[in-house]
C-alpha atoms as a PDB file:
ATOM      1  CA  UNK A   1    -178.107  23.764 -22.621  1.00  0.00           C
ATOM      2  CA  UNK A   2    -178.905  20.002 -21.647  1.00  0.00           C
ATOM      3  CA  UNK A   3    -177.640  18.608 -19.053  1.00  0.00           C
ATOM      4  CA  UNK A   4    -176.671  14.636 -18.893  1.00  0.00           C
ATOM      5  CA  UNK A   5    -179.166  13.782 -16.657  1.00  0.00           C
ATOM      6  CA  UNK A   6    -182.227  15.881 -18.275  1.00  0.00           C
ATOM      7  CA  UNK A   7    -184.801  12.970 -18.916  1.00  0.00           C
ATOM      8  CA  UNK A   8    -186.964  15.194 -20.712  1.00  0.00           C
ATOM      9  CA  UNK A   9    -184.563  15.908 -23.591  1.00  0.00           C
ATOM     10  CA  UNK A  10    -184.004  12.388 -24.051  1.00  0.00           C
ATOM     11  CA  UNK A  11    -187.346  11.539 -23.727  1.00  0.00           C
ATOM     12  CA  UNK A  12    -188.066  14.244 -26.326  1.00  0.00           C
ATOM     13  CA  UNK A  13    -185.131  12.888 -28.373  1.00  0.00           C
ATOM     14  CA  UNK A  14    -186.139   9.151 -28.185  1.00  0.00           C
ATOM     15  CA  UNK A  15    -190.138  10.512 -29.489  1.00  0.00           C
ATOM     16  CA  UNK A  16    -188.182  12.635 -32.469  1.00  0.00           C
ATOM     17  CA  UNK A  17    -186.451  10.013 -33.564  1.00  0.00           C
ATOM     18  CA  UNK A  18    -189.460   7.506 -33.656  1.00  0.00           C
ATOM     19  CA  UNK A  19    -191.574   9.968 -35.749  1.00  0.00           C
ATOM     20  CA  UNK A  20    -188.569  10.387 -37.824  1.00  0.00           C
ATOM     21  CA  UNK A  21    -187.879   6.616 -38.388  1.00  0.00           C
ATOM     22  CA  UNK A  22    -190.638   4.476 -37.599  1.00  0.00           C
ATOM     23  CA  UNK A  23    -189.182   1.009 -38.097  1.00  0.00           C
ATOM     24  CA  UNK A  24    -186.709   2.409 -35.425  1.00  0.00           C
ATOM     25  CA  UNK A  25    -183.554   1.469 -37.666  1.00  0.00           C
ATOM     26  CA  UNK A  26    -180.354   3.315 -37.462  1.00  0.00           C
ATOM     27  CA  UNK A  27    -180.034   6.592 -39.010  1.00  0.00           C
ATOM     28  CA  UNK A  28    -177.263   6.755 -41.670  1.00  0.00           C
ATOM     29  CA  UNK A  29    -174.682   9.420 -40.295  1.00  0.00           C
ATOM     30  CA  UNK A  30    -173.760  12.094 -42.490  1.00  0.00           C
ATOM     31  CA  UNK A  31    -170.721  11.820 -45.290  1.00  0.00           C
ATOM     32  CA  UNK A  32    -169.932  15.227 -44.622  1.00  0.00           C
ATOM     33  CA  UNK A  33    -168.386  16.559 -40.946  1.00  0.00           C
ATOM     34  CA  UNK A  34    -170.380  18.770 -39.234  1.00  0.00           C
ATOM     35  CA  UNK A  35    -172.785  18.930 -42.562  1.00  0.00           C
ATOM     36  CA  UNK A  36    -175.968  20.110 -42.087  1.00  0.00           C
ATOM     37  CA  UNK A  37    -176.568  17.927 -45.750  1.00  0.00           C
ATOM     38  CA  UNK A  38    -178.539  14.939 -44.784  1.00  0.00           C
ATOM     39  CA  UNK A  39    -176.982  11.049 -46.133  1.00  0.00           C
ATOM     40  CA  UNK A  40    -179.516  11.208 -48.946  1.00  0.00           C
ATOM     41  CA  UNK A  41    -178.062  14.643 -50.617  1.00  0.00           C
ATOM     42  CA  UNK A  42    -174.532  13.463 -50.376  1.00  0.00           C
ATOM     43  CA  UNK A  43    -175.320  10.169 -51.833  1.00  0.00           C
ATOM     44  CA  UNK A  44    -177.295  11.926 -54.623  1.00  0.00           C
ATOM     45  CA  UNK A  45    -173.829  13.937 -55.077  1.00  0.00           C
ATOM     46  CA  UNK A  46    -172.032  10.557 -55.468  1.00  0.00           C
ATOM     47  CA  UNK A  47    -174.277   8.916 -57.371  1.00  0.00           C
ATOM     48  CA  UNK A  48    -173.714  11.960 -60.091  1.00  0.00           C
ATOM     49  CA  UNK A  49    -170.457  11.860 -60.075  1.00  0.00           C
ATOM     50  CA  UNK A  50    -170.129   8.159 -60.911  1.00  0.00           C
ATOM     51  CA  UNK A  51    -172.807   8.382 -63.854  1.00  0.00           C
ATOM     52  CA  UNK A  52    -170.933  12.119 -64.895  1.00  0.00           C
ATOM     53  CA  UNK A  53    -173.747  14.187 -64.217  1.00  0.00           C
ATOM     54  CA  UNK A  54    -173.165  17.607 -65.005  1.00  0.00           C
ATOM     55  CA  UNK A  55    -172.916  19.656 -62.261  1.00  0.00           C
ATOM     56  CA  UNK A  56    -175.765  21.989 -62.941  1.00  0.00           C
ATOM     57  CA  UNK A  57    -177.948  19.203 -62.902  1.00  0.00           C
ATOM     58  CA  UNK A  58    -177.205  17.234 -60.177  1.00  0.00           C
ATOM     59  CA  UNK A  59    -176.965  20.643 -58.370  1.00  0.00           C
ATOM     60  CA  UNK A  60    -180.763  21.269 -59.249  1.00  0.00           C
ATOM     61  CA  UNK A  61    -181.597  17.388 -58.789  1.00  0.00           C
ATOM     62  CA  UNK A  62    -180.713  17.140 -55.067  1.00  0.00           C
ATOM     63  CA  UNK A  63    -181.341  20.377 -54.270  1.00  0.00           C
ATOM     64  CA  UNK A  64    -177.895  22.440 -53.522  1.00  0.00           C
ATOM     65  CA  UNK A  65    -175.688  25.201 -55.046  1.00  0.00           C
ATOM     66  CA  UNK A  66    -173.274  24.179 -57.791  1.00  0.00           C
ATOM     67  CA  UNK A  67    -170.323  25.291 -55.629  1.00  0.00           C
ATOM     68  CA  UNK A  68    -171.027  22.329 -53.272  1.00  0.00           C
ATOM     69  CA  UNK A  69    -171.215  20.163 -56.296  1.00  0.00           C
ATOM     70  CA  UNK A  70    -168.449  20.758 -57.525  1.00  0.00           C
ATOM     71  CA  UNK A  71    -166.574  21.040 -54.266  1.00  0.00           C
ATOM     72  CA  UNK A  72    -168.068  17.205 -53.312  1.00  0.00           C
ATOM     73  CA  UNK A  73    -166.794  16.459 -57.366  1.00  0.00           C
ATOM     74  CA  UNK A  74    -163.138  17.350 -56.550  1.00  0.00           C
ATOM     75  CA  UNK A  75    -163.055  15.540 -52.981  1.00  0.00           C
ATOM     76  CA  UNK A  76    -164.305  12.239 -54.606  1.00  0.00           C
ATOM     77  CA  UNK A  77    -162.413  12.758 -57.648  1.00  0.00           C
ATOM     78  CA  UNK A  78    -158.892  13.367 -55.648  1.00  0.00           C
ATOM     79  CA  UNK A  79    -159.777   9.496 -53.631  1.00  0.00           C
ATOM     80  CA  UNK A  80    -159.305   7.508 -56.599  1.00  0.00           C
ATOM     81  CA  UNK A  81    -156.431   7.169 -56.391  1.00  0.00           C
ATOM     82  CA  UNK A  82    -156.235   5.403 -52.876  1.00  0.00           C
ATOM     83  CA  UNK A  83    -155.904   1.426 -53.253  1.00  0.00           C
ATOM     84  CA  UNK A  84    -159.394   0.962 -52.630  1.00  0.00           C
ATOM     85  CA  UNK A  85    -160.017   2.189 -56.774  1.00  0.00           C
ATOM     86  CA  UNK A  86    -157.492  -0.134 -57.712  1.00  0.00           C
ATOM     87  CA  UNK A  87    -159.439  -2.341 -59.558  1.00  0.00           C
ATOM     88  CA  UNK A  88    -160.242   0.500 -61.901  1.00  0.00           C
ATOM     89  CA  UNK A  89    -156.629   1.603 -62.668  1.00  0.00           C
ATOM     90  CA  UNK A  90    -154.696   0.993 -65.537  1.00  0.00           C
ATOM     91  CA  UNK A  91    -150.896   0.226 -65.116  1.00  0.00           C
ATOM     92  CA  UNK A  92    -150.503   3.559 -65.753  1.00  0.00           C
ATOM     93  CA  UNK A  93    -152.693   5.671 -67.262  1.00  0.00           C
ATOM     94  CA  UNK A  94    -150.856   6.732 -70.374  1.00  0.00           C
ATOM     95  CA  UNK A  95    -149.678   3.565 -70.630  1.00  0.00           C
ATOM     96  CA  UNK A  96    -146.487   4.105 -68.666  1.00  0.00           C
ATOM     97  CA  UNK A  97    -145.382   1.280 -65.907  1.00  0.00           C
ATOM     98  CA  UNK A  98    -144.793   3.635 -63.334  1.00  0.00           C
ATOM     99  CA  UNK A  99    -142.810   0.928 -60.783  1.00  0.00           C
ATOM    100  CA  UNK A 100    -140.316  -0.803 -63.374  1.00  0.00           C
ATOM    101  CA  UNK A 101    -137.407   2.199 -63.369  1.00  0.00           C
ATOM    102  CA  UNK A 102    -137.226   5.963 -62.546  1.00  0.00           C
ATOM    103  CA  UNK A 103    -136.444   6.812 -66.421  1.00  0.00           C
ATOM    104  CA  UNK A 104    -140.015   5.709 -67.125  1.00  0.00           C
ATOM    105  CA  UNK A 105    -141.257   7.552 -64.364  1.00  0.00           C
ATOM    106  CA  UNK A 106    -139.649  10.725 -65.384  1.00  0.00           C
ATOM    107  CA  UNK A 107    -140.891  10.059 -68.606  1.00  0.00           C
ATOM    108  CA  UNK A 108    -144.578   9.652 -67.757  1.00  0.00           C
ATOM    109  CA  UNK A 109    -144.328  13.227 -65.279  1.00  0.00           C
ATOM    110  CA  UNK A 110    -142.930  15.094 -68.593  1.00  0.00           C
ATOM    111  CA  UNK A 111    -145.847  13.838 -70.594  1.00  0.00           C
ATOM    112  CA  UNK A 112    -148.438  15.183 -68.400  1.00  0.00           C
ATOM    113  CA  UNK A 113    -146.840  18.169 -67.527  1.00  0.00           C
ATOM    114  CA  UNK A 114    -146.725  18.589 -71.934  1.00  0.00           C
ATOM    115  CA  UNK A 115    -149.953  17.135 -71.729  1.00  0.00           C
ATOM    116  CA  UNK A 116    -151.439  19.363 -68.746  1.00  0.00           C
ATOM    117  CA  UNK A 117    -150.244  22.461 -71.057  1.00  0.00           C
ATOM    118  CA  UNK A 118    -151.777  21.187 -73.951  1.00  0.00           C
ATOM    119  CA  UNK A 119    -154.543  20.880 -72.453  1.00  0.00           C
ATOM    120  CA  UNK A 120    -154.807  24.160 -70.428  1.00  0.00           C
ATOM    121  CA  UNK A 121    -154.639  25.909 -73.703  1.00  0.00           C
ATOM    122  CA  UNK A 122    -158.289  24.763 -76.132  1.00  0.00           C
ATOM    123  CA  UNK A 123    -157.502  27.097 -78.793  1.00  0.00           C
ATOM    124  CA  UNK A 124    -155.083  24.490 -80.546  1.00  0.00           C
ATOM    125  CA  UNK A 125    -158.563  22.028 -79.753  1.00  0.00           C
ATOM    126  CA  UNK A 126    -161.365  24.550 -81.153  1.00  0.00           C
ATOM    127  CA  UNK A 127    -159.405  25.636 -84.070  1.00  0.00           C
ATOM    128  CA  UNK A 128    -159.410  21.718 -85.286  1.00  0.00           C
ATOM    129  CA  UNK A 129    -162.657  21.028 -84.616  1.00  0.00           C
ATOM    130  CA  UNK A 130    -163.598  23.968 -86.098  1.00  0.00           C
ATOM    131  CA  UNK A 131    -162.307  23.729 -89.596  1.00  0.00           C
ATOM    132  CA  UNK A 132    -159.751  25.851 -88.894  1.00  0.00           C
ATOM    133  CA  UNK A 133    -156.473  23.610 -89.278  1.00  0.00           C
ATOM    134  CA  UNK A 134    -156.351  20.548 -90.898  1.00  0.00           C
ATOM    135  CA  UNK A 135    -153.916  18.288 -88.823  1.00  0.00           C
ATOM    136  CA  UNK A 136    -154.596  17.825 -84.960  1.00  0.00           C
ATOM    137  CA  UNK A 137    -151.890  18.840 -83.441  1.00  0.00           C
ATOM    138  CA  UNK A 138    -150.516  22.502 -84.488  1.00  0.00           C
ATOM    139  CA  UNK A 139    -147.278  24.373 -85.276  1.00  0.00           C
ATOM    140  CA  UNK A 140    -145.815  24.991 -81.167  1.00  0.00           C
ATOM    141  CA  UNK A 141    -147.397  21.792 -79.883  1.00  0.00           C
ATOM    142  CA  UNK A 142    -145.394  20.983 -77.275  1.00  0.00           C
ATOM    143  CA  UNK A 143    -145.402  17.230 -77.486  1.00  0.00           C
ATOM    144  CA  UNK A 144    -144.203  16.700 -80.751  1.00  0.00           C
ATOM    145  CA  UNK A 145    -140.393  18.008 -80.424  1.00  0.00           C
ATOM    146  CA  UNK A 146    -140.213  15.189 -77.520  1.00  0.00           C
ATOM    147  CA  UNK A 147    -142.541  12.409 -78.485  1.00  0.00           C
ATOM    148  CA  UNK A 148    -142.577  12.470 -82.165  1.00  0.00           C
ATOM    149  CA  UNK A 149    -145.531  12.391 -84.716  1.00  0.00           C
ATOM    150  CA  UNK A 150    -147.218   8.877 -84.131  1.00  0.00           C
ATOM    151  CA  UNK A 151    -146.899   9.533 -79.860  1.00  0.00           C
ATOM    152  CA  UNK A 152    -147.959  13.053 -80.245  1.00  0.00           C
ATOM    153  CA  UNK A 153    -151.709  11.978 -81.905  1.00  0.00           C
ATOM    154  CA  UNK A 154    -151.630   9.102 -79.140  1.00  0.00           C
ATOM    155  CA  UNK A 155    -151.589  11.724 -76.216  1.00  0.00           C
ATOM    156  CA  UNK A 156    -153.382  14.234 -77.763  1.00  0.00           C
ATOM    157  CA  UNK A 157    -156.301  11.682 -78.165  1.00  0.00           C
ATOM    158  CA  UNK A 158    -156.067  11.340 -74.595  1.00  0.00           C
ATOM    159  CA  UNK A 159    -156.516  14.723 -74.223  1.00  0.00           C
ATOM    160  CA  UNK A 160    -159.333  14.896 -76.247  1.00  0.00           C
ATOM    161  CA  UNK A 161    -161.095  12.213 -74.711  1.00  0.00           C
ATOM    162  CA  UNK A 162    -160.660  14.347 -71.471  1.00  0.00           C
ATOM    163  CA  UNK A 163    -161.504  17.242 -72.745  1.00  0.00           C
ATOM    164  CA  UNK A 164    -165.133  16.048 -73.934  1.00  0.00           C
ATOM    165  CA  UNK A 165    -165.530  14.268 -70.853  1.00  0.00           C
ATOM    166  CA  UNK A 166    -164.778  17.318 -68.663  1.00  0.00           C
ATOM    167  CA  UNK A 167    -166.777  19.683 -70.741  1.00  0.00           C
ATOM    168  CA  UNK A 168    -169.888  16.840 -70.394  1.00  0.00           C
ATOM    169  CA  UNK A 169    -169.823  17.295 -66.586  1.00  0.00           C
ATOM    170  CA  UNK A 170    -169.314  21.016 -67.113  1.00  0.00           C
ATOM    171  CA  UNK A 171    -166.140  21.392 -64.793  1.00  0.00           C
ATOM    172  CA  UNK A 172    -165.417  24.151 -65.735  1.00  0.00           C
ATOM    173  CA  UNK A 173    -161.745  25.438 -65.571  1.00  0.00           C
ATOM    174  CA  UNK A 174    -159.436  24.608 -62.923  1.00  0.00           C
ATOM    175  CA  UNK A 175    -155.201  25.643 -61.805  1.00  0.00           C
ATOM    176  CA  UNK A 176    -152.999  23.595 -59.933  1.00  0.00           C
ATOM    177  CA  UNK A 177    -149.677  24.269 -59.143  1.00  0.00           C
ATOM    178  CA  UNK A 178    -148.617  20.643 -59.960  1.00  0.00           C
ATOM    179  CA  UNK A 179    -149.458  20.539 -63.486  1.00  0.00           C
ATOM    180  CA  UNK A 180    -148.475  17.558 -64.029  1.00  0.00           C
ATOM    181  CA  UNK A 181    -150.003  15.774 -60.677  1.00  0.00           C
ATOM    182  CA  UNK A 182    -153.397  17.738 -61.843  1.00  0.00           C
ATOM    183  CA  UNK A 183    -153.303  16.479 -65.532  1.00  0.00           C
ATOM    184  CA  UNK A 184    -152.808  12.856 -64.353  1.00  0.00           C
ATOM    185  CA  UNK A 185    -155.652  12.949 -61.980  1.00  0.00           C
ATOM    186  CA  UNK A 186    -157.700  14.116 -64.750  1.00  0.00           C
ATOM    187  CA  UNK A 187    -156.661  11.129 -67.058  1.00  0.00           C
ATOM    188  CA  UNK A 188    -157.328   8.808 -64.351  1.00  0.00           C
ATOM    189  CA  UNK A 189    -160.707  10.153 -63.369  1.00  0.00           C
ATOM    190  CA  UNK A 190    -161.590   9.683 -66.997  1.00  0.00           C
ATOM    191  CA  UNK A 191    -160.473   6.202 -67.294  1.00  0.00           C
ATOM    192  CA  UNK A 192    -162.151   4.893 -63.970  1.00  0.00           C
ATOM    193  CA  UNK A 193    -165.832   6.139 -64.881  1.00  0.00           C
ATOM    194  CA  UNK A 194    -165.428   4.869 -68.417  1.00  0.00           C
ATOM    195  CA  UNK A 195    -163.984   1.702 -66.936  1.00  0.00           C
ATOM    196  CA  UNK A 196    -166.882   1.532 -64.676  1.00  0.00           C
ATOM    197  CA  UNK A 197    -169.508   2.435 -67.538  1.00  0.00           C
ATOM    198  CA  UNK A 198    -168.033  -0.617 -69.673  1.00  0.00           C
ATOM    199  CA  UNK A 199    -168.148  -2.803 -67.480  1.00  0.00           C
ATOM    200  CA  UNK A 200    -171.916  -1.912 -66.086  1.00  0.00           C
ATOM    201  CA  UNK A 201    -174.783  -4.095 -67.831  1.00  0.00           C
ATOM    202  CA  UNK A 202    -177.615  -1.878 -69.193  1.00  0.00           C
ATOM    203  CA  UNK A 203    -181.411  -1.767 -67.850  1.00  0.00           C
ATOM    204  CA  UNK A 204    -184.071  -3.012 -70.299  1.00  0.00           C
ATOM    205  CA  UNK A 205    -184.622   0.969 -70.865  1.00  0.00           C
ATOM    206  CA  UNK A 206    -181.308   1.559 -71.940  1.00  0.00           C
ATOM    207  CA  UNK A 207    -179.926   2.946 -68.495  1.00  0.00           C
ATOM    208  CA  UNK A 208    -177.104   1.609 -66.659  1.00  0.00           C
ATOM    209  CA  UNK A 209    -177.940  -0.499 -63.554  1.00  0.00           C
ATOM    210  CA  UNK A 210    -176.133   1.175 -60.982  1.00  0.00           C
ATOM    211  CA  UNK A 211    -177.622  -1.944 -58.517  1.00  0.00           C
ATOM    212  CA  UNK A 212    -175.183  -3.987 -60.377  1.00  0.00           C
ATOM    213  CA  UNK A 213    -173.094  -5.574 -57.789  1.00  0.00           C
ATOM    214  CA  UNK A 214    -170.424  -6.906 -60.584  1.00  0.00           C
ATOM    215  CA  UNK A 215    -166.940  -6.348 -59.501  1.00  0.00           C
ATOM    216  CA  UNK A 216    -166.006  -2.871 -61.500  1.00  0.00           C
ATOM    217  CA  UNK A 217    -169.674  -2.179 -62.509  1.00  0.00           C
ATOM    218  CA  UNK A 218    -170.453   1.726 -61.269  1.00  0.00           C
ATOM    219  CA  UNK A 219    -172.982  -0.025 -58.654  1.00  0.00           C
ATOM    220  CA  UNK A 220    -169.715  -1.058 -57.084  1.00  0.00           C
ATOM    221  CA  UNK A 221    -167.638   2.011 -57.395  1.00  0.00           C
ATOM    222  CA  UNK A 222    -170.659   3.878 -55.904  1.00  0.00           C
ATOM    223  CA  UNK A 223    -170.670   1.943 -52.698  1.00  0.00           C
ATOM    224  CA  UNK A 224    -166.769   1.980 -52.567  1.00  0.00           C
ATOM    225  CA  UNK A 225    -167.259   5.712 -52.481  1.00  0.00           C
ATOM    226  CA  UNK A 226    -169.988   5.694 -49.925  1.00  0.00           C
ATOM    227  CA  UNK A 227    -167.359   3.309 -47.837  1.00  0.00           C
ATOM    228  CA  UNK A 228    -164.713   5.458 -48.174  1.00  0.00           C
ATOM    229  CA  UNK A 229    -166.867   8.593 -47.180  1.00  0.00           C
ATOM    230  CA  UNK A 230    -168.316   7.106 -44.406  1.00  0.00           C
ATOM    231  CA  UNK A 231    -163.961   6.389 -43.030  1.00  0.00           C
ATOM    232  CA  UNK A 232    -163.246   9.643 -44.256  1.00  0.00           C
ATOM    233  CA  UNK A 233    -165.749  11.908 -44.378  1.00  0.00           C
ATOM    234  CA  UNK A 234    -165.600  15.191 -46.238  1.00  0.00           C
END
């Protein structure tokens, strides 16, 4: 155990760190407490989930299991919703105003809680895509007795659209007691990456320039991440 006044650690320390980091700059401290991950790995992490990376490969791309993928996925997916992502919000993600009166905010919790068991249930999803039934939503969809025909297809298009995008990124399948709560985080994480994708100009090559500093570009969401990491770390 060092002591406070043992020159020779320090001395050993000081040469360590020089070897390490020979412009002498300041290491990056880690976005993970007590992580033995070093800045770069975490960063990779972050840097996947903003361009939805599946989480096979950016477990094999920065070199760590898929558990602490998708762990690090989760975390950064559950701080969007702090005002520093508000640039990427909707006014409510199904299109609800969730601040003008409490009807419309009980109305917005009952359509993701339909909505979360919709969802929670792809059989009504893979027999349409399949072939297997002609109209999108089926017989005991539980939207349409409270929403109607033309608001039924509207949400379950939103479901779709989060369904793909989850699938992409290979999730995989996940229980929350809030149904609700969990279904809206969902629709929001979807609609701030393909906010951010939109609004990211494209590489000669095709590929999005994550340097791009515009002001919802995923260059920017990436370093708000990093920023709010480096407050809060993991």
């Amino acid at each position: 155990m060092r002591e406070p006044g043992d020159q020779g650690a320090k001395d050993h320390d000081a040469k360590d760190h020089d070897e390490k980091n020979p412009d002498n700059e300041p290491l990056p401290m880690p976005l993970k407490r007590n992580s033995k991950l070093p800045y770069e790995v975490t960063r990779g992490m972050v840097e996947g989930f903003c361009l939805q990376e599946p989480i096979p490969d950016c477990a094999k791309r920065v070199g760590v299991s898929t558990k602490t993928v998708r762990a690090t996925y989760h975390d950064l997916r559950a701080r969007l919703i702090r005002p520093a992502f508000a640039r990427w919000h909707p006014v409510g993600a199904l299109n609800v105003d969730l601040t003008v009166q409490a009807s419309q905010d009980r109305l917005a919790k009952r359509q993701y809680l339909l909505l979360g068991r919709c969802f929670d249930h792809p059989t009504c999803w893979n027999n349409f895509t399949s072939g297997k039934r002609k109209t999108r939503q089926c017989r005991k969809c539980p939207l349409l007795p409270s929403f109607g025909l033309e608001e039924t297809l509207r949400l379950l298009m939103i479901a779709d659209s989060v369904r793909i995008f989850y699938g992409d990124m290979r999730w995989g399948r996940e229980r929350g007691a809030d149904q609700a709560g969990l279904m809206e985080l969902r629709v929001l994480h979807n609609h701030v990456l393909i906010t951010a994708l939109h609004e990211t100009p494209l590489n000669k090559d095709g590929t999005f320039d994550i340097e791009s500093e515009e002001p919802r570009a995923l260059g920017t969401l990436l370093l708000e991440l990093i920023d709010h990491l480096e407050d809060h770390p993991l």
